[in-house]
Protein backbone atom coordinates (compact mmCIF):
# COMPACT_ATOMS: atom_id res chain seq x y z
CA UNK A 1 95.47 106.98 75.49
CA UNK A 2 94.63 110.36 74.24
CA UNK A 3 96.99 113.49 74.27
CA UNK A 4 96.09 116.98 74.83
CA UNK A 5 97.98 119.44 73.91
CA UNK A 6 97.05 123.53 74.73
CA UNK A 7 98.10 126.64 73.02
CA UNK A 8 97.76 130.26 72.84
CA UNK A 9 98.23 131.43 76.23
CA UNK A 10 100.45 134.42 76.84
CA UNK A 11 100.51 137.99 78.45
CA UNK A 12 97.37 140.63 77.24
CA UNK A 13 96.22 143.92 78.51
CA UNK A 14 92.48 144.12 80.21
CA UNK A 15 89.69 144.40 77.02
CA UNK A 16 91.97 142.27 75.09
CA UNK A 17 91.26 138.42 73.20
CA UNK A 18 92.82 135.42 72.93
CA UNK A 19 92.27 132.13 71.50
CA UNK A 20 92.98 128.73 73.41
CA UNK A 21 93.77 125.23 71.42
CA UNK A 22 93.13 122.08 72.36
CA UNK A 23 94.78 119.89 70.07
CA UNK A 24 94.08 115.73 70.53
CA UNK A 25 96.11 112.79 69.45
CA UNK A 26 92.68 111.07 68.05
CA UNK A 27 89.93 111.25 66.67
CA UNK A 28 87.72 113.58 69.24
CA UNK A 29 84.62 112.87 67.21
CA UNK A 30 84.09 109.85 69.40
CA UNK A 31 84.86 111.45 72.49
CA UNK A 32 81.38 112.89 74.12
CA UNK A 33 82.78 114.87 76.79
CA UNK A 34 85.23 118.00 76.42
CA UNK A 35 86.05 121.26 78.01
CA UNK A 36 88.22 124.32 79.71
CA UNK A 37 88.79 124.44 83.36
CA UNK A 38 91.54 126.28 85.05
CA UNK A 39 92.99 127.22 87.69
CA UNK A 40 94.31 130.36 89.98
CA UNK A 41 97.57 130.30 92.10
CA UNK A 42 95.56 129.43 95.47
CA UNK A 43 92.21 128.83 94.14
CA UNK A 44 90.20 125.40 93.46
CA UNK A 45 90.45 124.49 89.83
CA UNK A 46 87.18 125.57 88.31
CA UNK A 47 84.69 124.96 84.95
CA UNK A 48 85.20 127.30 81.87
CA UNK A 49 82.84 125.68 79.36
CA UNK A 50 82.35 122.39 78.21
CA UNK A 51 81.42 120.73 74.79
CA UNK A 52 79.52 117.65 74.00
CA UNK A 53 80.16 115.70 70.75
CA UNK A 54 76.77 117.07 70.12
CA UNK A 55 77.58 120.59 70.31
CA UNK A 56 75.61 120.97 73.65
CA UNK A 57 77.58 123.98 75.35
CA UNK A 58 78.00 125.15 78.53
CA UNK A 59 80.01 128.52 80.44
CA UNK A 60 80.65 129.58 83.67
CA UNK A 61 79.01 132.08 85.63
CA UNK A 62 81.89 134.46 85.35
CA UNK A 63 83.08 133.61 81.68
CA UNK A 64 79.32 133.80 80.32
CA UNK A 65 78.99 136.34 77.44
CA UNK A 66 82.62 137.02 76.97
CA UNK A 67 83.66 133.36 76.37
CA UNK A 68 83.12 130.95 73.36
CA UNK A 69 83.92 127.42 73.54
CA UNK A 70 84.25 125.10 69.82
CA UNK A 71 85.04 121.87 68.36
CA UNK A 72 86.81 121.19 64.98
CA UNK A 73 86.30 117.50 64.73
CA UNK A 74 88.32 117.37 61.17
CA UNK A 75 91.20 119.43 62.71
CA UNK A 76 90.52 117.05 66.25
CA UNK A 77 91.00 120.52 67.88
CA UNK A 78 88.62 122.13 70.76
CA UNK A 79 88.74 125.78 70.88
CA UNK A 80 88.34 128.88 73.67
CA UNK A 81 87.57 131.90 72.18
CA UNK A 82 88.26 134.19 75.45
CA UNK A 83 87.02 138.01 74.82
CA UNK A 84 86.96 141.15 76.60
CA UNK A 85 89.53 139.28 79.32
CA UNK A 86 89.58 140.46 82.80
CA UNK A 87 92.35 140.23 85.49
CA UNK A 88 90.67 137.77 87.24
CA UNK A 89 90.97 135.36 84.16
CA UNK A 90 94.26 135.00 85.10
CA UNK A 91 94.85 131.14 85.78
CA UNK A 92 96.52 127.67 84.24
CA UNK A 93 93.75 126.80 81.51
CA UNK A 94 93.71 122.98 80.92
CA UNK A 95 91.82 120.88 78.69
CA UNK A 96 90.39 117.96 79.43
CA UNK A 97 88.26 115.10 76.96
CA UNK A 98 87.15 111.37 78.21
CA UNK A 99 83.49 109.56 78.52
CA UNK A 100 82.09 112.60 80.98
CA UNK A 101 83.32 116.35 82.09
CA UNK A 102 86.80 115.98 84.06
CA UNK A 103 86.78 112.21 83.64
CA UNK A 104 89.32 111.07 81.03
CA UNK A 105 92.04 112.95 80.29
CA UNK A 106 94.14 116.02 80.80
CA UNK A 107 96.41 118.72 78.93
CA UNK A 108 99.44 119.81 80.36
CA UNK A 109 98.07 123.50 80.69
CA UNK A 110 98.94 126.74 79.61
CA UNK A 111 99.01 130.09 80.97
CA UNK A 112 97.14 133.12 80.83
CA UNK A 113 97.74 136.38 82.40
CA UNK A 114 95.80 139.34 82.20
CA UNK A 115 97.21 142.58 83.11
CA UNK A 116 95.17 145.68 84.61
């Protein structure tokens, strides 16, 4: 079983940056299927960007351009470079890793807020 473990959430002004880890119990080298989703009080969880173990990437409509999503396979660490943040990037970010995107397994989640 794999663990997932987030950091770097926390409180930043509109315009502001942050950086999101994903850090895995394993090796994530063999796992082919990673990525941010999250999740607004009253609001469907939703896609962030995804990673392949190819480096095949993938964003959001509303995260495109301001978003970057990595992999350290040495450090078994997936990364979420979030840039020029918004309000409405205010959510529960989780991260999730298994055999496809939100199959496998889950992160306990950690918590951004953007203020105006």
């Amino acid at each position: 079983q794999v663990q997932l473990v987030e950091s770097g959430g926390g409180l930043v002004q509109a315009g502001g940056s942050l950086r999101l880890s994903c850090a895995a119990s394993e090796n994530i080298a063999k796992i082919l299927a990673m990525g941010w989703y999250r999740q607004a009080p009253g609001k469907q969880r939703e896609m962030v960007a995804t990673i392949t173990n190819g480096g095949s990437t993938n964003y959001g409509d509303a995260v495109k351009g301001r978003f970057t999503i990595s992999r350290d396979n040495a450090k078994n660490t997936m990364y979420l470079q979030m840039n020029s943040l918004k309000p409405e990037d205010t959510a529960v970010y989780y991260c999730n890793a298994g055999p496809y995107f939100e199959l496998g397994y889950w992160g306990q989640g950690t918590q951004v807020i953007v203020s105006s």
